[in-house]
PDB file of N, CA and C in Angstrom:
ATOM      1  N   UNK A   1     -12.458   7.600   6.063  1.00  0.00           N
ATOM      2  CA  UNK A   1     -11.179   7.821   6.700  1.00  0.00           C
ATOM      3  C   UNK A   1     -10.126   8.047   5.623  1.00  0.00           C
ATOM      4  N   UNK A   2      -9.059   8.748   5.908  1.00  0.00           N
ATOM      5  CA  UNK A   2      -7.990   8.945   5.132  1.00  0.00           C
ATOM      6  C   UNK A   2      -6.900   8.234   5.383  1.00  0.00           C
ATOM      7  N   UNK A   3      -5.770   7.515   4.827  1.00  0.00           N
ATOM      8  CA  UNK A   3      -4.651   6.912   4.674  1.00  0.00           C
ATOM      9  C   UNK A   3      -3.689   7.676   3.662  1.00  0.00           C
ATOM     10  N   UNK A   4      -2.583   7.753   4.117  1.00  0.00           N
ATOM     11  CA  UNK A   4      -1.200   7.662   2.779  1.00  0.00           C
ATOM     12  C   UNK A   4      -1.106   7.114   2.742  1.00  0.00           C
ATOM     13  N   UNK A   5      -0.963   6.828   0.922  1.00  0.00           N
ATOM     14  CA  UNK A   5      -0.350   5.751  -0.105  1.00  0.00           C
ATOM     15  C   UNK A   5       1.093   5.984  -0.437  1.00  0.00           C
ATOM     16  N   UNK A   6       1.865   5.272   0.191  1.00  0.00           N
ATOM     17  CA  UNK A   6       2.853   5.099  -0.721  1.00  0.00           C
ATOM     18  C   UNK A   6       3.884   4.068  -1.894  1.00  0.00           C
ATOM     19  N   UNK A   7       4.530   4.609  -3.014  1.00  0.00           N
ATOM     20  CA  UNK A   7       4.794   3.113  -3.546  1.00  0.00           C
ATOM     21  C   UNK A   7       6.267   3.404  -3.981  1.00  0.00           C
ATOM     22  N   UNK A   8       6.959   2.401  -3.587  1.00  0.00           N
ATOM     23  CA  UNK A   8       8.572   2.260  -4.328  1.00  0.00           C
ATOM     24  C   UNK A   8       8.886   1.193  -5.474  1.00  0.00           C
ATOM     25  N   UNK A   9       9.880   1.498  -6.012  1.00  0.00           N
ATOM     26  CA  UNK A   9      10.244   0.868  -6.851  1.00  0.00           C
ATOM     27  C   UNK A   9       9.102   0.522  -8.580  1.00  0.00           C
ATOM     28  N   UNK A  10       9.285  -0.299  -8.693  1.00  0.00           N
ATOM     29  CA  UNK A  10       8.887  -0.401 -10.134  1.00  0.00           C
ATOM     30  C   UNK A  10       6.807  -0.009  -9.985  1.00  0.00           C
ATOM     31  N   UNK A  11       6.352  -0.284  -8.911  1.00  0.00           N
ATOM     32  CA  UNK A  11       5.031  -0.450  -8.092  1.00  0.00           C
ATOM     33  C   UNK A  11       4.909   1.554  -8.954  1.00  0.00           C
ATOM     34  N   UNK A  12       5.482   2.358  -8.592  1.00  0.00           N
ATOM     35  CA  UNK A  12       5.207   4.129  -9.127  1.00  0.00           C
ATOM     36  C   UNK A  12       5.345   4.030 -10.375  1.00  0.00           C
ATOM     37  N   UNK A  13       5.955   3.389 -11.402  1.00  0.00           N
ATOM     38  CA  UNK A  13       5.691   3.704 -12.748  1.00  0.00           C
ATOM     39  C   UNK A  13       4.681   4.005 -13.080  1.00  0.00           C
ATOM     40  N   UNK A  14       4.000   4.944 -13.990  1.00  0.00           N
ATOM     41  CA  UNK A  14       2.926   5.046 -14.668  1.00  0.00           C
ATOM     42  C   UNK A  14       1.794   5.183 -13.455  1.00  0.00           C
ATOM     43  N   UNK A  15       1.988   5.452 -12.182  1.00  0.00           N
ATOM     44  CA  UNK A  15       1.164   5.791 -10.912  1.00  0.00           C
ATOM     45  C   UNK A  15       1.537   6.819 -10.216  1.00  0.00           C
ATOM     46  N   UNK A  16       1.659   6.718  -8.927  1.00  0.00           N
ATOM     47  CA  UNK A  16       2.469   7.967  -7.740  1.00  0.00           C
ATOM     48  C   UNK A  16       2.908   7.632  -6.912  1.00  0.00           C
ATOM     49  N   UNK A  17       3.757   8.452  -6.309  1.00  0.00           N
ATOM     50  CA  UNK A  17       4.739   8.082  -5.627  1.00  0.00           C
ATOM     51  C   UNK A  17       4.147   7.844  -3.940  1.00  0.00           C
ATOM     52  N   UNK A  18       3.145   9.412  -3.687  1.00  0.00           N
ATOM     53  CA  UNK A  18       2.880   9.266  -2.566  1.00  0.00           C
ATOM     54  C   UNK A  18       1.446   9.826  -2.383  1.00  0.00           C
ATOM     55  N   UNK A  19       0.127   9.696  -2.461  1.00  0.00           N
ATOM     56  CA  UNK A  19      -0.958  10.366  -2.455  1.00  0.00           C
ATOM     57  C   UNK A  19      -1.930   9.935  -1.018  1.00  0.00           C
ATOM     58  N   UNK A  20      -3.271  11.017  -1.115  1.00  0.00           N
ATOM     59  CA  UNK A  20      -3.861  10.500   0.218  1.00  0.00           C
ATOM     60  C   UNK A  20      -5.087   9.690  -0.506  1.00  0.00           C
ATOM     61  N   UNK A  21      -5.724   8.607   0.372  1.00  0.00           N
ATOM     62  CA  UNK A  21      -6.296   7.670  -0.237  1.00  0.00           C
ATOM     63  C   UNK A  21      -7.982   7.687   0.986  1.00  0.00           C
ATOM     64  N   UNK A  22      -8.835   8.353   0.245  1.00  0.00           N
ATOM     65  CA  UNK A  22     -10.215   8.049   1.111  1.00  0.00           C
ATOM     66  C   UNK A  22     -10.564   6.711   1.463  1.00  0.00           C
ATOM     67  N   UNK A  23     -10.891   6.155   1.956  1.00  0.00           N
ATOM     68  CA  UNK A  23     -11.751   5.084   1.999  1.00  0.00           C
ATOM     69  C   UNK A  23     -12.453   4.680   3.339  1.00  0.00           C
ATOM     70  N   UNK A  24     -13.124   3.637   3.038  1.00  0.00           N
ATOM     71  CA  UNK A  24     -14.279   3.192   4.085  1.00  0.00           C
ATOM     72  C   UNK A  24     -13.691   2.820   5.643  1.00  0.00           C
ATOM     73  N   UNK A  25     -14.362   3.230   6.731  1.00  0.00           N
ATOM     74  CA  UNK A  25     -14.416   2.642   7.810  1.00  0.00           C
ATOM     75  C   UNK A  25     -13.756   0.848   7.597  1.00  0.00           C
ATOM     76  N   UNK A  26     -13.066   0.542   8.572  1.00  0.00           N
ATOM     77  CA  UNK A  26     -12.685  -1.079   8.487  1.00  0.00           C
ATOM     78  C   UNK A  26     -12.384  -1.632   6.925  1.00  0.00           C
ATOM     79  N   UNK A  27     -11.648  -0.740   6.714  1.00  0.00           N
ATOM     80  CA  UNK A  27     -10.967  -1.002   5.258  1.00  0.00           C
ATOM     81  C   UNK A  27      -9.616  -1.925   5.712  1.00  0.00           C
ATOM     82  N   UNK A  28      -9.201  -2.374   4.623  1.00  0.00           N
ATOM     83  CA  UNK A  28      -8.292  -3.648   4.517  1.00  0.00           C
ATOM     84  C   UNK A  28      -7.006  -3.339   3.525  1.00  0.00           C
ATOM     85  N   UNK A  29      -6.107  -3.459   4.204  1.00  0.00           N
ATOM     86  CA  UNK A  29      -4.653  -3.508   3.111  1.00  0.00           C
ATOM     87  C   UNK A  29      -5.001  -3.664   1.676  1.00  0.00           C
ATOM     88  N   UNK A  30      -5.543  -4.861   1.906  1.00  0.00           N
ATOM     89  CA  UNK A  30      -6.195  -5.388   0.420  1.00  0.00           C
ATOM     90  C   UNK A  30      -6.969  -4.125  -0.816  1.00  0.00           C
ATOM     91  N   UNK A  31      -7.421  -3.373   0.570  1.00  0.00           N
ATOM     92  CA  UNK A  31      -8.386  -2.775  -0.397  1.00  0.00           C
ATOM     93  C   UNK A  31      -7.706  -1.667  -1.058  1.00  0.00           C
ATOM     94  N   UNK A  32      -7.054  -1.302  -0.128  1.00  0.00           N
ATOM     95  CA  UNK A  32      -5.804  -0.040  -0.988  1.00  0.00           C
ATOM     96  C   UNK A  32      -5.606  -0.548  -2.018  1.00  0.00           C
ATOM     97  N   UNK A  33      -4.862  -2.307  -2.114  1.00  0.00           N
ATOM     98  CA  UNK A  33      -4.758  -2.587  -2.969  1.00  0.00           C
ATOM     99  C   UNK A  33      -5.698  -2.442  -4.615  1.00  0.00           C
ATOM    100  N   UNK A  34      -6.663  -2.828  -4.547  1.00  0.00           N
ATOM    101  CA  UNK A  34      -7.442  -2.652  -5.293  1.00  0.00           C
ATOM    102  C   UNK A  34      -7.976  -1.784  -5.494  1.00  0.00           C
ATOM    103  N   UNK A  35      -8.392  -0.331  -4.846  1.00  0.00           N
ATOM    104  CA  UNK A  35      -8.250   0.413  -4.837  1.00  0.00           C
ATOM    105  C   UNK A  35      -7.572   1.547  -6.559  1.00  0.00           C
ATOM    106  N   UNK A  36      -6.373   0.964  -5.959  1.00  0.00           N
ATOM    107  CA  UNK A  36      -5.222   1.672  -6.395  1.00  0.00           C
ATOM    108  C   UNK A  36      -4.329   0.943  -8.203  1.00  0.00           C
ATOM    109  N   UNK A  37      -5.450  -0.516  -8.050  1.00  0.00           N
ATOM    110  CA  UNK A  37      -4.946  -1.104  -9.658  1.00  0.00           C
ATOM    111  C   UNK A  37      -4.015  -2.122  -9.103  1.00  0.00           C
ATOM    112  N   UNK A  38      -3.320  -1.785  -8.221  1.00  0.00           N
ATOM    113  CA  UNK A  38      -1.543  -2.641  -7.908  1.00  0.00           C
ATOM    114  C   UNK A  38      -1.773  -4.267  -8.076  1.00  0.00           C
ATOM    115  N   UNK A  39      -0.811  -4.720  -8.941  1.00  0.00           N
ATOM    116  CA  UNK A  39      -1.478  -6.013  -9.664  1.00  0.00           C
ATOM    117  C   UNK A  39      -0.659  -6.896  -8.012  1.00  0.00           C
ATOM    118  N   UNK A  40      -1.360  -7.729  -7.573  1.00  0.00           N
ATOM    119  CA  UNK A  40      -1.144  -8.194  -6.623  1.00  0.00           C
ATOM    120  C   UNK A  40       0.195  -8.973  -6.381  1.00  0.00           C
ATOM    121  N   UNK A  41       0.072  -9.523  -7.342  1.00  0.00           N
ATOM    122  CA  UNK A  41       1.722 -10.587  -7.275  1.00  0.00           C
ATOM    123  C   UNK A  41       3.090  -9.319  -7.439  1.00  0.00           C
ATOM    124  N   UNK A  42       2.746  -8.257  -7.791  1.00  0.00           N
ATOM    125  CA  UNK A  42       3.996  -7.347  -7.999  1.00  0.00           C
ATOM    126  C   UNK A  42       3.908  -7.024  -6.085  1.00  0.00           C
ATOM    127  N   UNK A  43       2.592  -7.087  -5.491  1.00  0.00           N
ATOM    128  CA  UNK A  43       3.321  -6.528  -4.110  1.00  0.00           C
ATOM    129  C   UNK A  43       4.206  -7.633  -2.990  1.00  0.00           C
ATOM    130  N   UNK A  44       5.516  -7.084  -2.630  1.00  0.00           N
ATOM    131  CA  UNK A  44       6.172  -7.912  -1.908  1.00  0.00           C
ATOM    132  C   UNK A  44       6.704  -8.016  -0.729  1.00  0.00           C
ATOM    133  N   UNK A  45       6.400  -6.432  -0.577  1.00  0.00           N
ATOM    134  CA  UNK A  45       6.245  -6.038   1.331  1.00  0.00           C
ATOM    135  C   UNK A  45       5.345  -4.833   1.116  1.00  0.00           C
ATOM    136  N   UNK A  46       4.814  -5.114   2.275  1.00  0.00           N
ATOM    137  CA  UNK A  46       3.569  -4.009   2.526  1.00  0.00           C
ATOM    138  C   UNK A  46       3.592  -3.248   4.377  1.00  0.00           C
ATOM    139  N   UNK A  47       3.970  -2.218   4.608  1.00  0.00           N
ATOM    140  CA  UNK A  47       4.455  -1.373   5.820  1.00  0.00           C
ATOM    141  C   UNK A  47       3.003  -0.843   6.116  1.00  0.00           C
ATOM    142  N   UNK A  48       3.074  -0.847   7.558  1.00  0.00           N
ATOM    143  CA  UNK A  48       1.888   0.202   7.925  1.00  0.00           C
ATOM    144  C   UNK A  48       2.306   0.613   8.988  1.00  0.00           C
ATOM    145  N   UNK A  49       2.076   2.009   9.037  1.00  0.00           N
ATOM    146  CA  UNK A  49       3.097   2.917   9.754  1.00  0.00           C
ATOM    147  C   UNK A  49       4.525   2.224  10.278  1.00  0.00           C
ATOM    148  N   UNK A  50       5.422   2.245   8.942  1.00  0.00           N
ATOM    149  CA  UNK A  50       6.788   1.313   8.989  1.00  0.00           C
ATOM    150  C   UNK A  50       7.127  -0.023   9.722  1.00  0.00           C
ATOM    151  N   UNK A  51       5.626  -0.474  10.563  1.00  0.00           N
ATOM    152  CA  UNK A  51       5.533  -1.866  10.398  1.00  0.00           C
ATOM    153  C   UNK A  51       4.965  -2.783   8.954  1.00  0.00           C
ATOM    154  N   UNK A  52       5.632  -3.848   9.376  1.00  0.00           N
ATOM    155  CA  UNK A  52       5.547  -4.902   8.160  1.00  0.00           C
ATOM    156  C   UNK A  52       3.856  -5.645   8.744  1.00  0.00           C
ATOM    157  N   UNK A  53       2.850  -5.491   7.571  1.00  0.00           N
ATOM    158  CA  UNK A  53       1.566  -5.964   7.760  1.00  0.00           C
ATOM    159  C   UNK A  53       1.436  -6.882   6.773  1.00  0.00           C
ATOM    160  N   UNK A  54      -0.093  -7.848   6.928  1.00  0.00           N
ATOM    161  CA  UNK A  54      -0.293  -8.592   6.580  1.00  0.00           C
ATOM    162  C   UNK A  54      -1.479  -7.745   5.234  1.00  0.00           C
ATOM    163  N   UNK A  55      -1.853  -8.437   4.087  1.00  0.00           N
ATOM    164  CA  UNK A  55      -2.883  -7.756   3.536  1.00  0.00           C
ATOM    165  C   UNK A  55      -4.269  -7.717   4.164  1.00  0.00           C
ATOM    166  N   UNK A  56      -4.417  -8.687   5.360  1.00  0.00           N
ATOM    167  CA  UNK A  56      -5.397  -8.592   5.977  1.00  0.00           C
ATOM    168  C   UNK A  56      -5.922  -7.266   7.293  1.00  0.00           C
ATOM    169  N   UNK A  57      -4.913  -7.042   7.008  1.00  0.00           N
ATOM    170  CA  UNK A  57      -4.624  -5.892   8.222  1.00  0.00           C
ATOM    171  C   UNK A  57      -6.034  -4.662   8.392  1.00  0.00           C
ATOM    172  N   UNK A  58      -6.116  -4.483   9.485  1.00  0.00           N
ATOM    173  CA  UNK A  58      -7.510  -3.365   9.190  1.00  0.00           C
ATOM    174  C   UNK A  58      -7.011  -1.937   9.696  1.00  0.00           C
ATOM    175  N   UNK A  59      -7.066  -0.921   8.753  1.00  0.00           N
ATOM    176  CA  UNK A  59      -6.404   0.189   8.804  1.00  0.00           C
ATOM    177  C   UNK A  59      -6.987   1.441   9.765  1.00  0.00           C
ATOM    178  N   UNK A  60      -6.448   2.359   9.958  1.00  0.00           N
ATOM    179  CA  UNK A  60      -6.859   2.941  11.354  1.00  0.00           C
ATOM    180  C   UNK A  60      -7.175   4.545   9.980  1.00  0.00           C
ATOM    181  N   UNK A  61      -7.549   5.622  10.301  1.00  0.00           N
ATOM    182  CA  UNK A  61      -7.783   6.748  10.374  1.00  0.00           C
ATOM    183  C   UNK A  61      -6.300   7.266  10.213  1.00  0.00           C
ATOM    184  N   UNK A  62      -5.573   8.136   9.337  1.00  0.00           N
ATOM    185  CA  UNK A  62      -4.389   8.645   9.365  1.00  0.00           C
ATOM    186  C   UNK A  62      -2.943   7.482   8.932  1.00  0.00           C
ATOM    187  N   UNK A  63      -3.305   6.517   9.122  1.00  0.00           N
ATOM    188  CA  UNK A  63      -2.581   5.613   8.912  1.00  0.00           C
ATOM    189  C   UNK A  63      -1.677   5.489   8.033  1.00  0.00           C
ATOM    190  N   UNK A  64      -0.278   5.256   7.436  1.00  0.00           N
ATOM    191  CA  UNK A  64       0.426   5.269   6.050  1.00  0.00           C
ATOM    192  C   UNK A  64       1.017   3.831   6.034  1.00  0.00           C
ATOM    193  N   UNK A  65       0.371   3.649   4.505  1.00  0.00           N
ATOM    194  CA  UNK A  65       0.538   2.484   4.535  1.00  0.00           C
ATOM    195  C   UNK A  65       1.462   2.320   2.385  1.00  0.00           C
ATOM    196  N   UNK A  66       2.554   1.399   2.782  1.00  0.00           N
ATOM    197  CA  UNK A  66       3.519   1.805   1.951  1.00  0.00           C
ATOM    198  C   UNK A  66       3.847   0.362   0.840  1.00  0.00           C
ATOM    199  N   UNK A  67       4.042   0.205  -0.234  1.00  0.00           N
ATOM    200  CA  UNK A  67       4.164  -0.941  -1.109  1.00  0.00           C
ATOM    201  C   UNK A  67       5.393  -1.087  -1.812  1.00  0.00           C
ATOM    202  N   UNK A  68       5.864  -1.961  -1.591  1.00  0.00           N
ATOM    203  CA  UNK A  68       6.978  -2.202  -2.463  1.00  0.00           C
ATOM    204  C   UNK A  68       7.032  -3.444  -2.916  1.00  0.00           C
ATOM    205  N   UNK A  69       8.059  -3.430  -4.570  1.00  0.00           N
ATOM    206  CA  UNK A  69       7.995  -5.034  -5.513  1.00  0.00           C
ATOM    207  C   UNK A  69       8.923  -6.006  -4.812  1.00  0.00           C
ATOM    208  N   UNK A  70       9.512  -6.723  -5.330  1.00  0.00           N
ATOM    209  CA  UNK A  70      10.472  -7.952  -4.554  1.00  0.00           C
ATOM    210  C   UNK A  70      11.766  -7.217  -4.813  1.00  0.00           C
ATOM    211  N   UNK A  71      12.111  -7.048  -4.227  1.00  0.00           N
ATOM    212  CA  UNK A  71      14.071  -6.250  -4.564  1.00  0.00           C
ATOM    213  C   UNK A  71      15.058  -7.400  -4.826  1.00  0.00           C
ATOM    214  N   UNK A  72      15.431  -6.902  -6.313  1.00  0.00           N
ATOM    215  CA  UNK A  72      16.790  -8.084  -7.105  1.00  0.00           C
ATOM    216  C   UNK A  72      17.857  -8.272  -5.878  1.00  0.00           C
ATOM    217  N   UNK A  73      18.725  -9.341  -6.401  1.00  0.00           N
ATOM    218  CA  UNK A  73      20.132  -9.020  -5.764  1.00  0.00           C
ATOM    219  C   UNK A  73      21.103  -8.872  -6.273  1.00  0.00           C
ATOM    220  N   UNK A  74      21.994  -8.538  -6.153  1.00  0.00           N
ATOM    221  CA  UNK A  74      23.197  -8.442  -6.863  1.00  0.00           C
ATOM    222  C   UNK A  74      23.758  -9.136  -7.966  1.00  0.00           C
TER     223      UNK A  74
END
């Protein structure tokens, strides 16, 4: 199955911004994760199709699923 990857903030350095990502039947947030290198403690919200998911989440066919670090404050 196919998914979009996407990543904001400090998460695209030295990676991409937005690519398509193959993977297995009953694949897992997680696995994008790993997948993709993303050192785990840098991820701090994780969207799937602009809902907020858990890393346990099991991903569908077409699905976009999006990463971002912890955002500073002011």
């Amino acid at each position: 199955m196919q998914v979009t990857v996407k990543l904001f903030g400090d998460l695209r350095e030295g990676r991409f911004e937005e690519k398509t990502s193959e993977l297995k039947e009953n694949s897992r947030v997680i696995d994008v994760i790993k997948k993709h290198n993303l050192p785990l403690e840098e991820v701090a919200i994780c969207m799937v199709n602009s809902e907020q998911a858990e890393f346990g989440r099991i991903l569908q066919n077409q699905d976009t699923v999006a990463f971002s670090p912890p955002v500073g404050g002011m």
